[in-house]
PDB file of N, CA and C in Angstrom:
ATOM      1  N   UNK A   1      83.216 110.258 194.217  1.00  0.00           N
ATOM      2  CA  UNK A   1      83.330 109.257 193.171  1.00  0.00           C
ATOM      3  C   UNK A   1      83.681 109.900 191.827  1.00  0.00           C
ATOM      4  N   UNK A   2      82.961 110.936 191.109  1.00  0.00           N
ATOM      5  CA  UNK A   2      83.414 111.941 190.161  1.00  0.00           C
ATOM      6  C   UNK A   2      84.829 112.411 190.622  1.00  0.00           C
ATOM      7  N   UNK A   3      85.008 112.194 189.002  1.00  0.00           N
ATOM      8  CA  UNK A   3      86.549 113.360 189.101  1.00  0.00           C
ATOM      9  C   UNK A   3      86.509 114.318 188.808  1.00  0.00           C
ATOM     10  N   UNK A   4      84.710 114.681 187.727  1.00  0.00           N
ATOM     11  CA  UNK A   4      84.960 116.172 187.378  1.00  0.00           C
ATOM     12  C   UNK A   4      83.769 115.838 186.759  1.00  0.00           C
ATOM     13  N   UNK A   5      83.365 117.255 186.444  1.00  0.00           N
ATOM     14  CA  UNK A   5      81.790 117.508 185.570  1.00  0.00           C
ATOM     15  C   UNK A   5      81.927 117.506 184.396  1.00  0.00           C
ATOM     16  N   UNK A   6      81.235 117.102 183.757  1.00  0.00           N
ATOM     17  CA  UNK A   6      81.117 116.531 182.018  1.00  0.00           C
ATOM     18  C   UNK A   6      81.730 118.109 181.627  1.00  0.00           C
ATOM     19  N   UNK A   7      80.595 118.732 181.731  1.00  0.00           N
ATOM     20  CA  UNK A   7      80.915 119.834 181.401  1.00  0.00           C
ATOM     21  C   UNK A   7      82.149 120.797 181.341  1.00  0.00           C
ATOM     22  N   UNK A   8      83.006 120.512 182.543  1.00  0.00           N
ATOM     23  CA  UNK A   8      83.939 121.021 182.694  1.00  0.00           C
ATOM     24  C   UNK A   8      85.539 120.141 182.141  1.00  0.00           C
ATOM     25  N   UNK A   9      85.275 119.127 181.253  1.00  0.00           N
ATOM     26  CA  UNK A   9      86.413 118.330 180.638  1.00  0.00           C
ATOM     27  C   UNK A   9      86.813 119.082 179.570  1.00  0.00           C
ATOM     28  N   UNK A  10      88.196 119.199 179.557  1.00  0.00           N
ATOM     29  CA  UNK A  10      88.768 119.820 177.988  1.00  0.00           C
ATOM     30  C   UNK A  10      90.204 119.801 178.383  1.00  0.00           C
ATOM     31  N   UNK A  11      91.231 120.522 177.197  1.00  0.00           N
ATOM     32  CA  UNK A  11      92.246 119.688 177.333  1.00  0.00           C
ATOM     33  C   UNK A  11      93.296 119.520 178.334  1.00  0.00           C
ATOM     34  N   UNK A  12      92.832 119.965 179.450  1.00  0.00           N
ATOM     35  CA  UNK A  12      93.804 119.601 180.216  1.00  0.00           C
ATOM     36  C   UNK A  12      93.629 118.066 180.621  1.00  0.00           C
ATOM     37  N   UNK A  13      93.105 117.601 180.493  1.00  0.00           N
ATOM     38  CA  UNK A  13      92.715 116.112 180.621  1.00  0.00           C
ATOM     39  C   UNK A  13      92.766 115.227 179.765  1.00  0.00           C
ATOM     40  N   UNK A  14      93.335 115.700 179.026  1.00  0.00           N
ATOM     41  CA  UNK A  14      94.346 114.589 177.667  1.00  0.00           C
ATOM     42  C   UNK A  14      95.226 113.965 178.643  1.00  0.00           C
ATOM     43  N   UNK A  15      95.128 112.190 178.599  1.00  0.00           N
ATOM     44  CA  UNK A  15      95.895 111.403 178.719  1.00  0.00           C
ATOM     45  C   UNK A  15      95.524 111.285 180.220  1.00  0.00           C
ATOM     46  N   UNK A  16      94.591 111.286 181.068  1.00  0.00           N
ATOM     47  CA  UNK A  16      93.828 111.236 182.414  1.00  0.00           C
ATOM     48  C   UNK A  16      92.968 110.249 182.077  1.00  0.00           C
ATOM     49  N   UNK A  17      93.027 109.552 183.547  1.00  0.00           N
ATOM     50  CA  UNK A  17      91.329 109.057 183.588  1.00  0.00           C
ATOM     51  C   UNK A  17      90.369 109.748 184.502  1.00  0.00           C
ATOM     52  N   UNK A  18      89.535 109.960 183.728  1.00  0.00           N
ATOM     53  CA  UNK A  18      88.608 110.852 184.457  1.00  0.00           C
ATOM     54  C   UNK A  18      87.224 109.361 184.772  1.00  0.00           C
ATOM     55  N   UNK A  19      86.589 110.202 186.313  1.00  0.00           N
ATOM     56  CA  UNK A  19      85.451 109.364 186.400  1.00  0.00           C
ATOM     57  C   UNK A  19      84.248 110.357 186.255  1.00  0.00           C
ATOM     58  N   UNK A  20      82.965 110.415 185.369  1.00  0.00           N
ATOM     59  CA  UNK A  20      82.420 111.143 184.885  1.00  0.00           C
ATOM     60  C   UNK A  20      81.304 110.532 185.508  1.00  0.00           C
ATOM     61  N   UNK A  21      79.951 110.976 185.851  1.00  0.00           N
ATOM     62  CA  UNK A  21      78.480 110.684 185.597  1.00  0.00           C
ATOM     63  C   UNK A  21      77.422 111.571 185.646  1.00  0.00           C
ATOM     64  N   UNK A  22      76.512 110.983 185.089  1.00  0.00           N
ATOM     65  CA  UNK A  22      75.350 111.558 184.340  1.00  0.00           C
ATOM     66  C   UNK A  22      74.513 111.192 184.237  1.00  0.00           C
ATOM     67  N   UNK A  23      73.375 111.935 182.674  1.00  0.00           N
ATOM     68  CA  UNK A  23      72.368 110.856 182.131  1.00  0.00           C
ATOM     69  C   UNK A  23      72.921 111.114 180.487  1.00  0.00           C
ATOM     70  N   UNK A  24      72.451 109.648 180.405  1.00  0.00           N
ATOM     71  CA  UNK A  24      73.131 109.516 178.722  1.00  0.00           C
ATOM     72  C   UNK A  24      71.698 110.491 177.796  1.00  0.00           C
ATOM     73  N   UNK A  25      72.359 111.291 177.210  1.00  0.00           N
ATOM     74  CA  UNK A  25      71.532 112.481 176.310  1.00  0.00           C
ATOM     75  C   UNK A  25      71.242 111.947 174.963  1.00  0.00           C
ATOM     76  N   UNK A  26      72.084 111.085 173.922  1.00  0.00           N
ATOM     77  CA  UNK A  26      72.057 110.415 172.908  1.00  0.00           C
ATOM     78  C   UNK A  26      73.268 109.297 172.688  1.00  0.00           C
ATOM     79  N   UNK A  27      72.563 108.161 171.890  1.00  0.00           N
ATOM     80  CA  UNK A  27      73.757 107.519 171.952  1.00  0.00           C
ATOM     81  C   UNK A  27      74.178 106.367 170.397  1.00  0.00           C
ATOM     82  N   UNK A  28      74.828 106.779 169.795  1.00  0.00           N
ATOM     83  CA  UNK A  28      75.101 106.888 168.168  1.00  0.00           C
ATOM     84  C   UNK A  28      76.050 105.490 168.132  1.00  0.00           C
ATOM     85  N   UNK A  29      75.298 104.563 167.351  1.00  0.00           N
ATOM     86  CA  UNK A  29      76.222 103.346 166.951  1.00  0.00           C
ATOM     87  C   UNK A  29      76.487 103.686 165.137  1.00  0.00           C
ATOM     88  N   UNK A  30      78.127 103.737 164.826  1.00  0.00           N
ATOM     89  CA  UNK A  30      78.376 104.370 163.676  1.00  0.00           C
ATOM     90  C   UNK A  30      79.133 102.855 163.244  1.00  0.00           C
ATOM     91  N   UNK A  31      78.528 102.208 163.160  1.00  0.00           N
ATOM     92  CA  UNK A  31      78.960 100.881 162.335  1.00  0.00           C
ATOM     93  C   UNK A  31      80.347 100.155 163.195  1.00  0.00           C
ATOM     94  N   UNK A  32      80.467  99.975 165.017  1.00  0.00           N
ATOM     95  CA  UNK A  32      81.458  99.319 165.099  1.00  0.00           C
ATOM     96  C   UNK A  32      81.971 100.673 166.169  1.00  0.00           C
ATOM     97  N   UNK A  33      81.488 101.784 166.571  1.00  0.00           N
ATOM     98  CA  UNK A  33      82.106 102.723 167.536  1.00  0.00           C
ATOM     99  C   UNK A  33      80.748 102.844 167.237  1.00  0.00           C
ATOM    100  N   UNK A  34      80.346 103.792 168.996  1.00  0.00           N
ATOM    101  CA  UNK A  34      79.405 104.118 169.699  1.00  0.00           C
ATOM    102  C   UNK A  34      79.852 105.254 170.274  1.00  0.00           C
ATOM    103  N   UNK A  35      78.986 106.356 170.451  1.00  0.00           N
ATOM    104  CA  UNK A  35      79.110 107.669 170.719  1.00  0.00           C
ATOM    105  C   UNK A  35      78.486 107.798 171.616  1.00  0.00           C
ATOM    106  N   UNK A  36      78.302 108.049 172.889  1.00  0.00           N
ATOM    107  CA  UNK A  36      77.736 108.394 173.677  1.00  0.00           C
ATOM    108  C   UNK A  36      77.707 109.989 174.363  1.00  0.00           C
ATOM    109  N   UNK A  37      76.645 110.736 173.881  1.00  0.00           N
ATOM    110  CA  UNK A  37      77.061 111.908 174.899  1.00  0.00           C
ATOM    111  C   UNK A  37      76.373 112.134 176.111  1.00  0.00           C
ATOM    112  N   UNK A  38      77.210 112.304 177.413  1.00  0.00           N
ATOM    113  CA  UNK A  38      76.870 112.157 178.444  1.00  0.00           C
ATOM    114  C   UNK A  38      76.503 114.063 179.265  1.00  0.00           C
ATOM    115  N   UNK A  39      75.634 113.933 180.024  1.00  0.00           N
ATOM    116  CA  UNK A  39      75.315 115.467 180.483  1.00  0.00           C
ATOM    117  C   UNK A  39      75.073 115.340 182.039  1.00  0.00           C
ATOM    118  N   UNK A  40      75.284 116.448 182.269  1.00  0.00           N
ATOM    119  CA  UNK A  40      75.036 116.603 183.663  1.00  0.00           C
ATOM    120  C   UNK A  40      74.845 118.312 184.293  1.00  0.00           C
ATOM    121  N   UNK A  41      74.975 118.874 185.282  1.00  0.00           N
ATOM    122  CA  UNK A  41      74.598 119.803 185.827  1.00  0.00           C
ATOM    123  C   UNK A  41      75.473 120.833 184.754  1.00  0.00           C
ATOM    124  N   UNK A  42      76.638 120.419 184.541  1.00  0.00           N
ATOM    125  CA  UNK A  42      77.567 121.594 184.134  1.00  0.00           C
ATOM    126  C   UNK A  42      77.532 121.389 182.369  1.00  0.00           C
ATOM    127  N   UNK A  43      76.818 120.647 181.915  1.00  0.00           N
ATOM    128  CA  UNK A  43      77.019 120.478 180.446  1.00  0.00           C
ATOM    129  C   UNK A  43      77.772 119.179 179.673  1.00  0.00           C
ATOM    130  N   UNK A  44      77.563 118.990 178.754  1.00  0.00           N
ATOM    131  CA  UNK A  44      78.071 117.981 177.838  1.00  0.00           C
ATOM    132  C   UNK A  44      79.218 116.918 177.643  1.00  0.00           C
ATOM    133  N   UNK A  45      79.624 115.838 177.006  1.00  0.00           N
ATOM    134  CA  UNK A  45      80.763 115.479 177.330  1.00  0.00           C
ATOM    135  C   UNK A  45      80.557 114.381 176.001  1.00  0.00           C
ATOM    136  N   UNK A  46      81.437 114.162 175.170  1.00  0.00           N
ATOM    137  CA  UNK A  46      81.016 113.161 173.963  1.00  0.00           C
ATOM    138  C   UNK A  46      81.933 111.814 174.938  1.00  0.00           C
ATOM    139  N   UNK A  47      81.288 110.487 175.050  1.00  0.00           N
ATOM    140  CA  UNK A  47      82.723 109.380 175.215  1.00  0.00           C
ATOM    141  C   UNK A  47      82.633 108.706 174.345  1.00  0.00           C
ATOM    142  N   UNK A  48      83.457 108.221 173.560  1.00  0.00           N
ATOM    143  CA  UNK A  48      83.962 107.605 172.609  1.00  0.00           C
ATOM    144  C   UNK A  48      83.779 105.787 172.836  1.00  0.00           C
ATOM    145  N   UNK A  49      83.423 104.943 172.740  1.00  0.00           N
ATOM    146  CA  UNK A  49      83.854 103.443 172.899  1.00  0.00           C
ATOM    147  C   UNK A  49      84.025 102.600 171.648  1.00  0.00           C
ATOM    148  N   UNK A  50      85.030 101.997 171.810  1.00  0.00           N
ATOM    149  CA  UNK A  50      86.180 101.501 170.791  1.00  0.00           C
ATOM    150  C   UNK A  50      85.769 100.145 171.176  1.00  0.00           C
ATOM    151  N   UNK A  51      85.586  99.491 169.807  1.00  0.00           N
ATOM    152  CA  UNK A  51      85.053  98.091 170.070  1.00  0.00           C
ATOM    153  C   UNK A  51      86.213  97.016 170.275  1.00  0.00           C
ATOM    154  N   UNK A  52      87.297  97.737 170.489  1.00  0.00           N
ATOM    155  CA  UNK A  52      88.686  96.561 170.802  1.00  0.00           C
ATOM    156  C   UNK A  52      88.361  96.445 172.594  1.00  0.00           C
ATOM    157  N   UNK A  53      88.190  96.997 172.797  1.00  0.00           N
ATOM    158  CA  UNK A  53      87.857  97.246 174.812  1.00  0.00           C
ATOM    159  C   UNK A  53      86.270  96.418 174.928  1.00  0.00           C
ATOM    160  N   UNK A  54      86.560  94.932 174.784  1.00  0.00           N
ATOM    161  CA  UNK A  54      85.134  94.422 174.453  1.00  0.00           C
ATOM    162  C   UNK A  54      84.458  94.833 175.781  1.00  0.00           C
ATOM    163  N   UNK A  55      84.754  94.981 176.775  1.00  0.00           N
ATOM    164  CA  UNK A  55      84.253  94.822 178.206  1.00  0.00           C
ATOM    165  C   UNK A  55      83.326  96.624 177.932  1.00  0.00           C
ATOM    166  N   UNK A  56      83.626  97.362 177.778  1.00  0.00           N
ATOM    167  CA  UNK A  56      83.123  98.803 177.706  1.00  0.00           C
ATOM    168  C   UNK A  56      82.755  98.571 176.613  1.00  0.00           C
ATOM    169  N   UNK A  57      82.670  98.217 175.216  1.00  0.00           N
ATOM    170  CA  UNK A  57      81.978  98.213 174.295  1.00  0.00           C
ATOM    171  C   UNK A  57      80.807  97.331 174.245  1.00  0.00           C
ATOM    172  N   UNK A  58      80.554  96.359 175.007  1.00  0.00           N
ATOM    173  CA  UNK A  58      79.608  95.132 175.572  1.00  0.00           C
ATOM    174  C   UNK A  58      78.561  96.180 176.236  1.00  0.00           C
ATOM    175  N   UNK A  59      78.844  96.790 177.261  1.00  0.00           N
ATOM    176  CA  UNK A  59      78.357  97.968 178.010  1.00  0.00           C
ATOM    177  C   UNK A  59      77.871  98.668 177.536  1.00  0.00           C
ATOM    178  N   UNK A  60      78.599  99.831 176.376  1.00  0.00           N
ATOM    179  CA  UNK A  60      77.886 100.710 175.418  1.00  0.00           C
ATOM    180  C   UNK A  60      76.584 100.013 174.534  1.00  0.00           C
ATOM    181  N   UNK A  61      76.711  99.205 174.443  1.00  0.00           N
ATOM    182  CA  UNK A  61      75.600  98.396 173.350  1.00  0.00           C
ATOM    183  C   UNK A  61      74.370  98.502 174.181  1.00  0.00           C
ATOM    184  N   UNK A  62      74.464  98.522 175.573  1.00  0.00           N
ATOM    185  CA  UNK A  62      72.790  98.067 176.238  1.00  0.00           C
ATOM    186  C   UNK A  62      72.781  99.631 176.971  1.00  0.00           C
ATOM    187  N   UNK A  63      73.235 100.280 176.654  1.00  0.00           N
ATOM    188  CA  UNK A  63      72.831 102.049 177.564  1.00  0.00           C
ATOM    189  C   UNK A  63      71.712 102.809 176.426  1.00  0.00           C
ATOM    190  N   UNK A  64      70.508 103.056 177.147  1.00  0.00           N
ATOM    191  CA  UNK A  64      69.946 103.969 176.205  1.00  0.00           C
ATOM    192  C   UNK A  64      69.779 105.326 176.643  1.00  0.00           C
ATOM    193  N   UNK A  65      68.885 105.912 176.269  1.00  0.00           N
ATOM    194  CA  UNK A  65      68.953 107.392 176.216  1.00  0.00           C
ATOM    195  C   UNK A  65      68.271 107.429 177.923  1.00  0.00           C
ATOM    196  N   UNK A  66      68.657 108.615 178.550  1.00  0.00           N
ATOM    197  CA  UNK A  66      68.321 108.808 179.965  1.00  0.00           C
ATOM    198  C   UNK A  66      68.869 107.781 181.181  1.00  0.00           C
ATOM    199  N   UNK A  67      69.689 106.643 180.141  1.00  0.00           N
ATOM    200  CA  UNK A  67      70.088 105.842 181.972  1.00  0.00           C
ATOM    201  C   UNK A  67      71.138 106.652 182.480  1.00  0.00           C
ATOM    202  N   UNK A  68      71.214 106.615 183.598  1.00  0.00           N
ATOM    203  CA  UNK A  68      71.743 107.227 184.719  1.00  0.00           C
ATOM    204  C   UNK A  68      73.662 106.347 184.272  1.00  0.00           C
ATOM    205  N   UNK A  69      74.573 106.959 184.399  1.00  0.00           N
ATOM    206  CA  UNK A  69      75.878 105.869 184.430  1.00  0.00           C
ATOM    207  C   UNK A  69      76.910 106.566 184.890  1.00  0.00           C
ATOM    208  N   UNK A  70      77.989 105.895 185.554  1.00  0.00           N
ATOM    209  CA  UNK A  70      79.047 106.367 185.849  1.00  0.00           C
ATOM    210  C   UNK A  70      80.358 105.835 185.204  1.00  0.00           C
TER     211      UNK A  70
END
């Protein structure tokens, strides 16, 4: 189901969709974008959600710290 470990994302994966999971480590609402950084065995991963993508930004709003997500 993963495409790859948090940890191991960088730029060769500009312009990919990657399928990532984890546990959410912190998760930052900056007035209208939400930061989520996600972790797992191999290390870190920031995802970004953009409140034009209401369907994933609806989503980001109810994840707190430690849920499990893919």
């Amino acid at each position: 189901m993963r495409t790859q470990y948090c940890g191991l994302v960088d730029q060769r994966y500009l312009d990919q969709t990657v399928t990532l999971m984890g546990w959410v480590h912190r998760r930052r609402d900056h007035g209208g974008v939400i930061f989520i950084d996600l972790r797992d065995r191999e290390g870190l991963v920031q995802v970004v959600c953009d409140p034009d993508r209401a369907d994933t930004f609806a989503t980001a709003e109810k994840v707190r710290m430690e849920f499990v997500v893919s």
